[in-house]
Protein backbone atom coordinates (compact mmCIF):
# COMPACT_ATOMS: atom_id res chain seq x y z
CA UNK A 1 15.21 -48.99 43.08
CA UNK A 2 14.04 -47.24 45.76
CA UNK A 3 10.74 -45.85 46.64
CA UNK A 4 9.66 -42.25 47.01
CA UNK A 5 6.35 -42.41 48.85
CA UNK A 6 4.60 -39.04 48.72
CA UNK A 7 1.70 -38.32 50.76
CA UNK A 8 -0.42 -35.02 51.83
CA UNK A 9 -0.82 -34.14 55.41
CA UNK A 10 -4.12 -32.32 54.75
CA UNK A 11 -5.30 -28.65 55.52
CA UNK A 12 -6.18 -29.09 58.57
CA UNK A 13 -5.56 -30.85 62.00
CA UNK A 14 -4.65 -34.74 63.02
CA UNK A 15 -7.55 -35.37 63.04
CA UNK A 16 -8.57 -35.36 59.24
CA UNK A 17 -6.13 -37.36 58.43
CA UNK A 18 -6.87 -40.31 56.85
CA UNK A 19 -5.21 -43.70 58.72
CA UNK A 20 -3.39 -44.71 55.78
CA UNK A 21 -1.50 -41.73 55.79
CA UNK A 22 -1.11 -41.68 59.14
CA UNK A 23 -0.10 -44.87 59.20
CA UNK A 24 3.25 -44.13 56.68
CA UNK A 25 4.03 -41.40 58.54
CA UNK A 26 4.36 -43.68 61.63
CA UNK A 27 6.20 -46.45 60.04
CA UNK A 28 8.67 -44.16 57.97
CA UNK A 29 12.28 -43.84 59.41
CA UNK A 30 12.77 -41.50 56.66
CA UNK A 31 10.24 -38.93 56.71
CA UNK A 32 10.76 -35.26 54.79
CA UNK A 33 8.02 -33.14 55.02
CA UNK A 34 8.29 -29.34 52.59
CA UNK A 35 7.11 -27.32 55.81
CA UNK A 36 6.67 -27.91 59.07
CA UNK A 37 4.51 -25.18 59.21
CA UNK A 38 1.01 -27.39 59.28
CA UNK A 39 -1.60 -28.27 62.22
CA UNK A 40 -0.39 -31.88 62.10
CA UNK A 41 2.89 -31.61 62.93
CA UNK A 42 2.99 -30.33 66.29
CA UNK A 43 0.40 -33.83 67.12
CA UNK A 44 3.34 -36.07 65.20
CA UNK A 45 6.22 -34.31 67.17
CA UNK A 46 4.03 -34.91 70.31
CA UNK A 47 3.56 -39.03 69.24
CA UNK A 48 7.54 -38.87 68.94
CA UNK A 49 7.66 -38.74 64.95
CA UNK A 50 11.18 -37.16 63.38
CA UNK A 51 11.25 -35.86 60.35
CA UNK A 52 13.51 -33.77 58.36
CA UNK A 53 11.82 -30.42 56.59
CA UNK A 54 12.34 -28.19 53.44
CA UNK A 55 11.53 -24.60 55.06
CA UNK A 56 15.19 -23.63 55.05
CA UNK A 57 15.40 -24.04 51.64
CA UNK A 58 12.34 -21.33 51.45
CA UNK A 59 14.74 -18.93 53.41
CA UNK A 60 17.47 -19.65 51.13
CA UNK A 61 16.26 -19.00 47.80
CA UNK A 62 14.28 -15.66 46.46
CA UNK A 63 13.10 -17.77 43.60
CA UNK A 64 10.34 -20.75 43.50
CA UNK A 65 11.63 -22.66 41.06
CA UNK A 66 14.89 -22.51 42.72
CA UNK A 67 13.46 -23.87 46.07
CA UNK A 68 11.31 -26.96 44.13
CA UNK A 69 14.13 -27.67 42.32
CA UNK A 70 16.85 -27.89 45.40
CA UNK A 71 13.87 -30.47 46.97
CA UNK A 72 13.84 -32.70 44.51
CA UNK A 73 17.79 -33.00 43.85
CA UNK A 74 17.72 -33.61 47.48
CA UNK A 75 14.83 -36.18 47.79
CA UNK A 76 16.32 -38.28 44.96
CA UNK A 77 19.27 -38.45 46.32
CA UNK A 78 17.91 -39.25 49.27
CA UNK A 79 16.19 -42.07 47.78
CA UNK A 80 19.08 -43.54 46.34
CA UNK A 81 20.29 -44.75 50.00
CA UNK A 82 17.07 -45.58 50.90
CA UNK A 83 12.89 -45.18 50.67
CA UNK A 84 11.77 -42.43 51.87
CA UNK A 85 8.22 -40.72 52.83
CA UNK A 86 7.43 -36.89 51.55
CA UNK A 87 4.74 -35.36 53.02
CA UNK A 88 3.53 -32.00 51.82
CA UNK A 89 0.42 -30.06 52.72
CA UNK A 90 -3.35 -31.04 51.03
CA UNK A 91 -3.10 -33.65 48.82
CA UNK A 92 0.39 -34.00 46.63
CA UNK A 93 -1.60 -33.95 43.41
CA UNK A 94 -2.90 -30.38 44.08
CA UNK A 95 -0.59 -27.12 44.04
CA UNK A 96 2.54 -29.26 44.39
CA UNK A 97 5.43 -28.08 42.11
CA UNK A 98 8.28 -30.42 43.82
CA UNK A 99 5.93 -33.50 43.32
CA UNK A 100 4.91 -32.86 39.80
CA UNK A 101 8.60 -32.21 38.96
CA UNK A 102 9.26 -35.66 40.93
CA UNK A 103 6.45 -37.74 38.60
CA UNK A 104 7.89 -36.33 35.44
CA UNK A 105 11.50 -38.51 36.47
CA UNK A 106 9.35 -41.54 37.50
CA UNK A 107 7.84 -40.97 33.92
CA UNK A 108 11.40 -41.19 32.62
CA UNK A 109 12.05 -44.38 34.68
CA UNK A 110 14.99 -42.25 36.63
CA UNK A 111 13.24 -42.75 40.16
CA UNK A 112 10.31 -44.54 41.30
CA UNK A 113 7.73 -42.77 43.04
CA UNK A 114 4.03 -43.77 44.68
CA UNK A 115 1.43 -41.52 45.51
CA UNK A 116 0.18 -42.35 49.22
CA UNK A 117 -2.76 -40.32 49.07
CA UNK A 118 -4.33 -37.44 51.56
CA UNK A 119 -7.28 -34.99 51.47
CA UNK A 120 -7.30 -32.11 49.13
CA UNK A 121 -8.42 -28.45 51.31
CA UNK A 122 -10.53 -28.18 48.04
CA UNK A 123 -13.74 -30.17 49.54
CA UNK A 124 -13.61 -28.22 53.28
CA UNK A 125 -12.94 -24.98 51.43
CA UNK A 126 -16.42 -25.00 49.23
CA UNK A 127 -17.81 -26.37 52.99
CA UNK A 128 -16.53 -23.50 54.57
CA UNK A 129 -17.30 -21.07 52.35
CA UNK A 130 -20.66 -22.58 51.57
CA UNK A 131 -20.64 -22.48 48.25
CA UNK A 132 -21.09 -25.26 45.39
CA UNK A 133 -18.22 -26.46 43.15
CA UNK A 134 -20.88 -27.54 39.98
CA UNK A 135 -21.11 -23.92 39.48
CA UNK A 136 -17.33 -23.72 38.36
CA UNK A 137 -14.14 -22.59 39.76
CA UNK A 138 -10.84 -22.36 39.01
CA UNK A 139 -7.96 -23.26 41.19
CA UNK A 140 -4.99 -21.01 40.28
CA UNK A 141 -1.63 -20.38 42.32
CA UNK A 142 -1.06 -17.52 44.04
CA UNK A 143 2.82 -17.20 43.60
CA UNK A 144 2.46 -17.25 39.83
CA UNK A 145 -0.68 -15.89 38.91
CA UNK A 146 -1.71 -14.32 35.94
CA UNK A 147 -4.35 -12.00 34.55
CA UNK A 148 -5.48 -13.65 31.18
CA UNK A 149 -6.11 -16.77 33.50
CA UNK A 150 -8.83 -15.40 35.68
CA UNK A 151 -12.23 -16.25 34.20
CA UNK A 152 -14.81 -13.55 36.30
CA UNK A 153 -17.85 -15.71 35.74
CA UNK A 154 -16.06 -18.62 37.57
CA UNK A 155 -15.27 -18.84 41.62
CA UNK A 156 -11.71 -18.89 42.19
CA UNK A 157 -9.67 -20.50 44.91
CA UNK A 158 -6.11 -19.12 44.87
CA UNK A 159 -3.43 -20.91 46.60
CA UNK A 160 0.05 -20.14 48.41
CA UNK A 161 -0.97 -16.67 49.80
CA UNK A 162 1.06 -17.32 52.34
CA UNK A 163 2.68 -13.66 53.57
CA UNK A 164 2.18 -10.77 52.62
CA UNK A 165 4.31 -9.93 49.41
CA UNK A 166 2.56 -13.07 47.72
CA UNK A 167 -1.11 -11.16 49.03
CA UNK A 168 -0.19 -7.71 47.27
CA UNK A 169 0.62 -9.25 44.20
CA UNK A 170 -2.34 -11.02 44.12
CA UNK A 171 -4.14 -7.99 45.42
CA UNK A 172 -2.48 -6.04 42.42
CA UNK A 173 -3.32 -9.03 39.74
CA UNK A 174 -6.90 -9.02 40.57
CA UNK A 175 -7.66 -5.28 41.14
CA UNK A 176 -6.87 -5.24 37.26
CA UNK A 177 -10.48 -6.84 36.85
CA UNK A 178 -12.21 -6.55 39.90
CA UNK A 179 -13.70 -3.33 41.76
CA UNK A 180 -11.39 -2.77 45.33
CA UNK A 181 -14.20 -3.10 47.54
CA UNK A 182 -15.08 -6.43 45.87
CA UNK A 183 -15.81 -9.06 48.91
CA UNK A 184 -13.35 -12.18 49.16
CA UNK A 185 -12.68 -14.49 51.66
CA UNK A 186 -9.56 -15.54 53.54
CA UNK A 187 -9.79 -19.07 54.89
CA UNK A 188 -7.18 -20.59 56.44
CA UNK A 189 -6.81 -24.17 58.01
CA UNK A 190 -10.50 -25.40 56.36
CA UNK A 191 -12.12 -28.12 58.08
CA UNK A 192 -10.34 -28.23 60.97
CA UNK A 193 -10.62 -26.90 64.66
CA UNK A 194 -8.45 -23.82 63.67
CA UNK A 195 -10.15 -23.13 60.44
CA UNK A 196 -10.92 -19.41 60.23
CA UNK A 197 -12.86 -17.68 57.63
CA UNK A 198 -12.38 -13.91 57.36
CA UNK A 199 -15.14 -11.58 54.94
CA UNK A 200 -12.37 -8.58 53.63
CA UNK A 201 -12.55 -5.94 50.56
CA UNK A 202 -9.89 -6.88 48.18
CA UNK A 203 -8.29 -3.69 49.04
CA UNK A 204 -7.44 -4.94 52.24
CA UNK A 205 -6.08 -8.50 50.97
CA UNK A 206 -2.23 -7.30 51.95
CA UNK A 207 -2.90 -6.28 55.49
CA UNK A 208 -4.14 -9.26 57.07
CA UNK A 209 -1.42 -10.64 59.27
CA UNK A 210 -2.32 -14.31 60.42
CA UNK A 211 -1.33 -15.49 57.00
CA UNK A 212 0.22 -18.97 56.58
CA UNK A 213 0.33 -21.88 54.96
CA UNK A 214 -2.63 -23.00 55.39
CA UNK A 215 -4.31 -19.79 53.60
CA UNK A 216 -6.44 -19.38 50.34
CA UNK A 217 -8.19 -17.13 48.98
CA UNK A 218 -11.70 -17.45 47.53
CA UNK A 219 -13.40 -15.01 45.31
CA UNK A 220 -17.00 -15.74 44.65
CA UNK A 221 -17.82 -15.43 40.92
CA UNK A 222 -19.33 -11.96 39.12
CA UNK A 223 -22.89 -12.29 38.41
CA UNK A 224 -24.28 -8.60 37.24
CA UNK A 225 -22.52 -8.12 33.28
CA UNK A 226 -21.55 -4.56 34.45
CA UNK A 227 -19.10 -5.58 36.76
CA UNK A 228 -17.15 -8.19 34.16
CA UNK A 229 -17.31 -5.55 31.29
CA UNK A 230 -12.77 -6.02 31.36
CA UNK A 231 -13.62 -9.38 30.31
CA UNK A 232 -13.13 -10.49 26.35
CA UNK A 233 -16.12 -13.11 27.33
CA UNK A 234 -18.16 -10.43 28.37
CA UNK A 235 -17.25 -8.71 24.89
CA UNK A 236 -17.97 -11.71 23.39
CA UNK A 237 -21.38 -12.15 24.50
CA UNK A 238 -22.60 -8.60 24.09
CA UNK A 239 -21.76 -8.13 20.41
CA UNK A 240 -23.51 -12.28 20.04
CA UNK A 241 -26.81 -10.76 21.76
CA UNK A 242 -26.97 -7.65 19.58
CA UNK A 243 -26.92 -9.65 16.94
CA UNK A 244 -29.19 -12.31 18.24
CA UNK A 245 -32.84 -12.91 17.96
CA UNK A 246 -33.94 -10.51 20.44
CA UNK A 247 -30.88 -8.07 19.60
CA UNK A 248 -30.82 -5.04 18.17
CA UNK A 249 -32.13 -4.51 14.32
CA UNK A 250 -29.51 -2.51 13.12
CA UNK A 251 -27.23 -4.87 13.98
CA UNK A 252 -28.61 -7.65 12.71
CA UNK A 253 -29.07 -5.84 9.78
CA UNK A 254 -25.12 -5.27 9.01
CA UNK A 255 -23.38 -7.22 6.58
CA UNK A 256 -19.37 -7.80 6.16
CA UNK A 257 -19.72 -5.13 3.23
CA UNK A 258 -22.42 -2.69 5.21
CA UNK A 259 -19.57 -2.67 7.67
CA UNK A 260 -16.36 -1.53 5.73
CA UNK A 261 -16.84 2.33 5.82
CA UNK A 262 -17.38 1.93 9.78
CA UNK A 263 -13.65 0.21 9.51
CA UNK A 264 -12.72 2.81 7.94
CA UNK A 265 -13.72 5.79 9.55
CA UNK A 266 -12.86 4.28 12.96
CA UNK A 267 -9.35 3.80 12.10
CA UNK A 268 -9.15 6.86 10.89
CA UNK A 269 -10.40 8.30 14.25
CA UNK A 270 -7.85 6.36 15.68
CA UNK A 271 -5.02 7.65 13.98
CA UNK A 272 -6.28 11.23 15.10
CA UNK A 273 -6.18 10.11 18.60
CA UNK A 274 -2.73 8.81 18.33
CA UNK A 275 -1.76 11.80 16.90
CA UNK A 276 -2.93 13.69 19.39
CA UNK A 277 -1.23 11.76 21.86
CA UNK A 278 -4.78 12.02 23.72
CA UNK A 279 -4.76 8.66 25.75
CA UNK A 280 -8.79 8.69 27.02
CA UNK A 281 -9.49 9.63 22.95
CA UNK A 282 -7.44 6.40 22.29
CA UNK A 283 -8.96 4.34 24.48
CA UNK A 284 -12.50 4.75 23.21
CA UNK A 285 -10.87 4.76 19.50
CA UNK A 286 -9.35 1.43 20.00
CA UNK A 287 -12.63 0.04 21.18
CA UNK A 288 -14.37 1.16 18.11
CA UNK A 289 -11.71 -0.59 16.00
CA UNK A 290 -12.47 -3.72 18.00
CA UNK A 291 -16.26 -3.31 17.76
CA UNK A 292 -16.10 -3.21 14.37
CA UNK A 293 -14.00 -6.36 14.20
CA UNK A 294 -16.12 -8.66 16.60
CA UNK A 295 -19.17 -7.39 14.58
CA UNK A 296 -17.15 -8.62 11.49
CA UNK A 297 -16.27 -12.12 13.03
CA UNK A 298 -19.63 -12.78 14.89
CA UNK A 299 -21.57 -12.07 11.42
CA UNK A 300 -18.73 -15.01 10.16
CA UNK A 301 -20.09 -17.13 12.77
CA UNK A 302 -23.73 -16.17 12.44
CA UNK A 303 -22.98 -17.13 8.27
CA UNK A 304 -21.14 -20.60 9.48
CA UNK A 305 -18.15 -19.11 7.80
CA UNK A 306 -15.42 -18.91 10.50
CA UNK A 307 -15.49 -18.01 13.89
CA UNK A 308 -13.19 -15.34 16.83
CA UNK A 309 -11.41 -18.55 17.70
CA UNK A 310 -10.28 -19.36 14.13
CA UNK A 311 -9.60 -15.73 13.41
CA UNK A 312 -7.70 -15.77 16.56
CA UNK A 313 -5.58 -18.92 16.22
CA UNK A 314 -4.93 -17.60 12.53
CA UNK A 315 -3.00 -14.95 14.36
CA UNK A 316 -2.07 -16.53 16.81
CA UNK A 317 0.39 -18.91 14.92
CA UNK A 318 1.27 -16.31 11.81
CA UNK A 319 2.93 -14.62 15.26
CA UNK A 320 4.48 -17.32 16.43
CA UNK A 321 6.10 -18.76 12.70
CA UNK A 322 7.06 -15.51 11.91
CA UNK A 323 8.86 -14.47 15.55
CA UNK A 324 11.30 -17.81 15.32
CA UNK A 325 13.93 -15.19 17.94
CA UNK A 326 11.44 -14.96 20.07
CA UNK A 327 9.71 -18.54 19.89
CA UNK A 328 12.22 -20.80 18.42
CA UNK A 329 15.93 -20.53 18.42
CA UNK A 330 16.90 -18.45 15.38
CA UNK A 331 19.49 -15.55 16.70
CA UNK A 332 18.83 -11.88 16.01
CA UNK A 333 21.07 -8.62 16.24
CA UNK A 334 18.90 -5.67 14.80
CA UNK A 335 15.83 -5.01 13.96
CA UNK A 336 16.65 -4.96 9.88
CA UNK A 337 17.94 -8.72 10.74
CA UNK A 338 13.80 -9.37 11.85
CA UNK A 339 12.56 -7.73 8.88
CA UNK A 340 14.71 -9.62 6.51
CA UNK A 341 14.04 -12.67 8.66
CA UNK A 342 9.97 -11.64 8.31
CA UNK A 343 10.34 -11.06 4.94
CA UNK A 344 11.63 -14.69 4.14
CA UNK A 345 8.97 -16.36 5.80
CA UNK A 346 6.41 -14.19 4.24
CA UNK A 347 7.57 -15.49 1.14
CA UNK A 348 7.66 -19.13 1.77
CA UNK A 349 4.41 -19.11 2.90
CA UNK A 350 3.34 -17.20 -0.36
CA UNK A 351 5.44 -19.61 -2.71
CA UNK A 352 2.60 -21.44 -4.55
CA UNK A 353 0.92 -18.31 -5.24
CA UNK A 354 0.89 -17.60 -8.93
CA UNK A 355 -1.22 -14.46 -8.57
CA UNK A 356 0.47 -11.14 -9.88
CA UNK A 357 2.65 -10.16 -7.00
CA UNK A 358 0.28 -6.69 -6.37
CA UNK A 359 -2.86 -7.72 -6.76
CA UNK A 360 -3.06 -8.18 -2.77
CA UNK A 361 -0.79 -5.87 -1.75
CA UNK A 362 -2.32 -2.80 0.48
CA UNK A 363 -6.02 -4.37 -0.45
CA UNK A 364 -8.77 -1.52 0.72
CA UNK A 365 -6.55 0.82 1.55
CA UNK A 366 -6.30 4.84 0.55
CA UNK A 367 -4.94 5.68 -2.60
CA UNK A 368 -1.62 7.51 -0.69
CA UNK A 369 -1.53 4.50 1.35
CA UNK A 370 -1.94 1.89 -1.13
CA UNK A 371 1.25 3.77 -3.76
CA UNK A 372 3.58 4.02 -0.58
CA UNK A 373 2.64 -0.10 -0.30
CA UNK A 374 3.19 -0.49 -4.13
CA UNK A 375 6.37 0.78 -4.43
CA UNK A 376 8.15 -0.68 -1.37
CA UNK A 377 6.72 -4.40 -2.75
CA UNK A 378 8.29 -3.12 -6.35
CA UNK A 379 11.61 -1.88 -4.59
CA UNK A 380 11.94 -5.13 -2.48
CA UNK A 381 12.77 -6.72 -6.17
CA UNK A 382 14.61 -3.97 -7.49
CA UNK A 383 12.43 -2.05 -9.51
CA UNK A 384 14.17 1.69 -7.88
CA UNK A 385 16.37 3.86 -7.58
CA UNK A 386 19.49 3.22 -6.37
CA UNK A 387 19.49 6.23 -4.03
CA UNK A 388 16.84 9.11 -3.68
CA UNK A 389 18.75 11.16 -6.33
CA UNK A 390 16.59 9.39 -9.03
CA UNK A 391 12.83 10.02 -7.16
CA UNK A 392 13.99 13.51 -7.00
CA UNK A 393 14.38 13.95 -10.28
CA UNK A 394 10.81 11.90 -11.18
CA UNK A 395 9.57 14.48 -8.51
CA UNK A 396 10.73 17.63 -10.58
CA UNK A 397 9.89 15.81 -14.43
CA UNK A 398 6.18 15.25 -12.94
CA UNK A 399 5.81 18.23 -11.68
CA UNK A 400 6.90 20.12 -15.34
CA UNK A 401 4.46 17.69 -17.06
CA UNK A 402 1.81 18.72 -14.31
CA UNK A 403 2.42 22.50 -15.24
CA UNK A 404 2.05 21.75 -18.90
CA UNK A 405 -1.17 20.44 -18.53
CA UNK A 406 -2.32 23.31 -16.28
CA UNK A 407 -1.43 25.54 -19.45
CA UNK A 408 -3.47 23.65 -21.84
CA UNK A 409 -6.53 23.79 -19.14
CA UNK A 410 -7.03 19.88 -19.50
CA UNK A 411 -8.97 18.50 -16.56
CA UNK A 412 -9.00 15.22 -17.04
CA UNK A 413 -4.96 14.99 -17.91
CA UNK A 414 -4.46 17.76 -15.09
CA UNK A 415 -5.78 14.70 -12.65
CA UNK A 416 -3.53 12.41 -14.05
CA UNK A 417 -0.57 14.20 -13.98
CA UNK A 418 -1.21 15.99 -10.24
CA UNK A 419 -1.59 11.95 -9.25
CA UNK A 420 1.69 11.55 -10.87
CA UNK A 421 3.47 14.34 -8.75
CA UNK A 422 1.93 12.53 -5.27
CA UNK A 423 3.04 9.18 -6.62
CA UNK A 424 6.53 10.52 -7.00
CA UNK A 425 6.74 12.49 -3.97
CA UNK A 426 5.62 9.39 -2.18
CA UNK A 427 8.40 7.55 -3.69
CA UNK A 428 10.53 10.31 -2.20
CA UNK A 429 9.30 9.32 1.38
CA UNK A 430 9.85 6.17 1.40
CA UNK A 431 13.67 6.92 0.55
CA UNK A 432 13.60 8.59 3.55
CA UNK A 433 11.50 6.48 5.74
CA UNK A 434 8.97 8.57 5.83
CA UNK A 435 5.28 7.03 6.42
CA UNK A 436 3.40 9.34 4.06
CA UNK A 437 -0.02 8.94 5.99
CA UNK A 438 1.13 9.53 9.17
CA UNK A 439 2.92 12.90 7.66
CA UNK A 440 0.21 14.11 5.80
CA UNK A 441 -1.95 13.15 9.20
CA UNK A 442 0.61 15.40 11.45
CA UNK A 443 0.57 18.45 9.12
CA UNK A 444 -3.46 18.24 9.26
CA UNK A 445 -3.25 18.79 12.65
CA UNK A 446 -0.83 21.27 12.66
CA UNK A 447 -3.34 23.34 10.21
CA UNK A 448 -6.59 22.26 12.53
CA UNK A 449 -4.17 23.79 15.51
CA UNK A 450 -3.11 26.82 14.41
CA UNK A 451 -6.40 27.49 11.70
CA UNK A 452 -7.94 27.45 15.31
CA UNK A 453 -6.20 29.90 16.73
CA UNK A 454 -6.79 32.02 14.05
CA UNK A 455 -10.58 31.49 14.42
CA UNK A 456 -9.99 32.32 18.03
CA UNK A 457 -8.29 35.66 17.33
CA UNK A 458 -11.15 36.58 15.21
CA UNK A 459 -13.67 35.95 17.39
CA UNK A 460 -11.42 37.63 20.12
CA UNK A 461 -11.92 40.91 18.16
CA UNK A 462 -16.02 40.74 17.85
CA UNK A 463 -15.32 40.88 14.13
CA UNK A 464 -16.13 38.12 11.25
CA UNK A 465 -13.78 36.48 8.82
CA UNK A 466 -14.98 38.75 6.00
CA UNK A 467 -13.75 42.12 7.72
CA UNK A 468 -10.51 40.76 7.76
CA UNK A 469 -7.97 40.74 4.55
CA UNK A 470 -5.91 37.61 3.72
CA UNK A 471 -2.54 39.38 4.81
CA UNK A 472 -3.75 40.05 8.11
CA UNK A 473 -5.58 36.81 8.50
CA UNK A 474 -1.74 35.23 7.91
CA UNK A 475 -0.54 37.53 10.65
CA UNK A 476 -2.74 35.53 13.22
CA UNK A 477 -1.54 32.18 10.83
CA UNK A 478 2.47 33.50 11.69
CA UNK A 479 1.27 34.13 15.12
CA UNK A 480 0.89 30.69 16.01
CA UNK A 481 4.05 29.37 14.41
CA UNK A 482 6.03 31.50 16.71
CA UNK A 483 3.79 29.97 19.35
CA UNK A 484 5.04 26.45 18.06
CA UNK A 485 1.55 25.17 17.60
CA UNK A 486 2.25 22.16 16.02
């Protein structure tokens, strides 16, 4: 078999490359380099080396994975007629799709391949930079990077920003966490006698023009809190120092129980902003919700009862079982077919449970809530109606019993039987696919909304609610459903 020799030309000129690698280059008559878009090559070409490269391949496809994947079918069959040498830019072990791609069929025994060695830019970048690698960084790739990899508190070193599409979307990517004037650097050929290191806002990231192969990008890490606060780390560590020795007492004081009416209350508020379709009001809304459940997992880790991560995970995989047409291979058509498909896997999970099958159903929730949870567990094993004919009729029997009870001036059966009519009218939603929260929720805005104008027309008129009769109070009411406050 064969040998595919792969070796890395460095990031830089001639003369940091290392003999041995110079010395395969020399000796190959088979030499495929991915670019020949590097410092070196214009010394080799000079010392009479040929070589065939990959950059028309670059030109030829609008998709990465496209391009490493033409390389390799054409270096293996390459090295089928004969060894071969591929050189590649750096060292092959770092940012090197094609050669990774190449290892995984050596690891199936397909092809043989040998790793020849070169210097990584990684060691003249931190030199020309001046900064130290023990502090952390993170080397991500600038053609496929993504947000929920950055890590602020770390230096990065992002590779491939080689032109200036691959710049703005990098640009783009980290403007979602860092300020626009934030200072990076541009260095390009480290450690040679071309390097060049430019100081640039990220703002300006796109509109360098002497990008190039040679090019990375290094963003020094975020030391002041404030400017990390995007961050779930940062999160993270706030709601661990409030509740820390030196944190603050009332949070220190709250327990899992202390904490459920702040649940609560916030998603209440929450609802009201999503109601109101009032995106700023939803924003802060959803961070309360999310305060309220760090505060609930970081007093399970304080208590050495669980922890974010497990609570995470937890999620995490209940997602992932329960989505099998979007992370396995089961086929979907509708979204009943995912319910039904939901539904199944709920109850497979749930199959040693002996429990009586309401006892966790709609657990904490609002009365209205909880009965609209009640009776769609009850209906999915046929206790209903066949059609909403039935609930109708409950609707009208309760309502008679109701007005029976009113007669006879019994308070404590008048509560019973006014829960019964809700109960039933609930029942009547959920024929109807009706959420009964979220219409009870819309209709007490509508009254906030047009009580208000109301309240505005009085004061309008200099006069008080009590100088005003009932009648024409509704006039103001009618007003504003003409108005379509809603």
């Amino acid at each position: 078999m064969n040998t595919i020799t792969i070796v890395g030309l460095g990031a830089g000129d001639l003369e940091q490359l290392p003999l041995g690698v110079y010395r395969r280059i020399k000796s190959s008559s088979h030499l495929y380099l991915r670019t020949d878009r590097h410092p070196v090559v214009k010394d080799l070409l000079s010392e009479g080396v040929t070589f065939q490269s990959f950059d028309a391949v670059y030109e030829k496809h609008d998709q990465f994975d496209l391009v490493y994947e033409e390389i390799v079918r054409e270096l293996v069959a390459a090295s089928e007629r004969h060894s071969l040498v591929y050189a590649v830019p750096g060292h092959p072990l770092v940012a090197e799709k094609a050669v990774q791609m190449l290892l995984d069929l050596h690891g199936e025994g397909k092809i043989h391949v040998e790793i020849g060695g070169g210097q990584s830019f990684i060691d003249a970048l931190f030199a020309s930079v001046g900064a130290d690698p023990i502090d952390g960084f993170q080397l991500l790739d600038g053609t496929s990077l993504k947000l929920q990899d950055i890590h602020m508190n770390q230096q990065l070193i992002i590779g491939q920003v080689y032109d200036a599409f691959i710049a703005s979307e990098v640009k783009l990517t980290l403007m979602e966490l860092y300020p626009y004037d934030y200072e990076v650097m541009l260095v390009t050929a480290a450690g040679s006698s071309e390097e060049k290191v430019e100081r640039i806002p990220l703002v300006e990231l796109d509109r360098v023009a002497h990008l190039s192969n040679l090019t990375s990008l290094y963003i020094p890490a975020v030391k002041e809190m404030e400017s990390s606060f995007k961050q779930y780390a940062t999160l993270r560590e706030i709601i661990s120092t409030l509740r820390g020795p030196n944190g603050c007492p009332w949070d220190k004081e709250q327990t899992h129980h202390s904490l459920k009416k702040y649940l609560i209350e916030e998603t209440y508020e929450l609802l009201e902003a999503i109601e109101e379709e009032d995106i700023d009001h939803m924003i802060e809304e959803l961070g309360d919700v999310l305060l309220q459940i760090m505060l609930h997992a970081q007093i399970g880790e304080d208590e050495g009862m669980f922890t974010m991560e497990e609570v995470i995970e937890s999620l995490a995989s209940k997602m992932v079982r329960r989505h099998p047409h979007v992370f396995g291979t089961v086929q979907v058509e509708n979204t009943e077919q995912v319910k039904a498909n939901w539904d199944e896997i709920k109850k497979r999970e749930k199959q040693d449970d002996r429990e009586p099958m309401l006892k966790n159903v709609a657990k904490g929730m609002p009365a209205l809530m909880k009965a609209f949870e009640y009776q769609k567990k009850a209906a999915k094993v046929g206790f209903d109606w066949a059609d909403p004919k039935g609930a109708w009729e409950k609707v009208w029997e309760e309502l008679k019993e109701f007005e029976s009870e009113v007669e006879n001036n019994s308070e404590n059966s008048m509560k019973k039987e006014f829960g019964d009519v809700l109960f039933a009218l609930i029942n009547v939603a959920r024929f109807y696919k009706i959420y009964p929260e979220e219409a009870l929720a819309m209709t007490n805005t509508k009254f906030y909304r047009r009580f208000s104008y109301v309240e505005e027309q009085v004061e309008k008129s200099g006069k008080s609610f009590e100088d005003y009769s009932l009648e024409e109070l509704d006039q103001f009411w009618n007003e504003a459903k003409k108005m379509n406050i809603e």
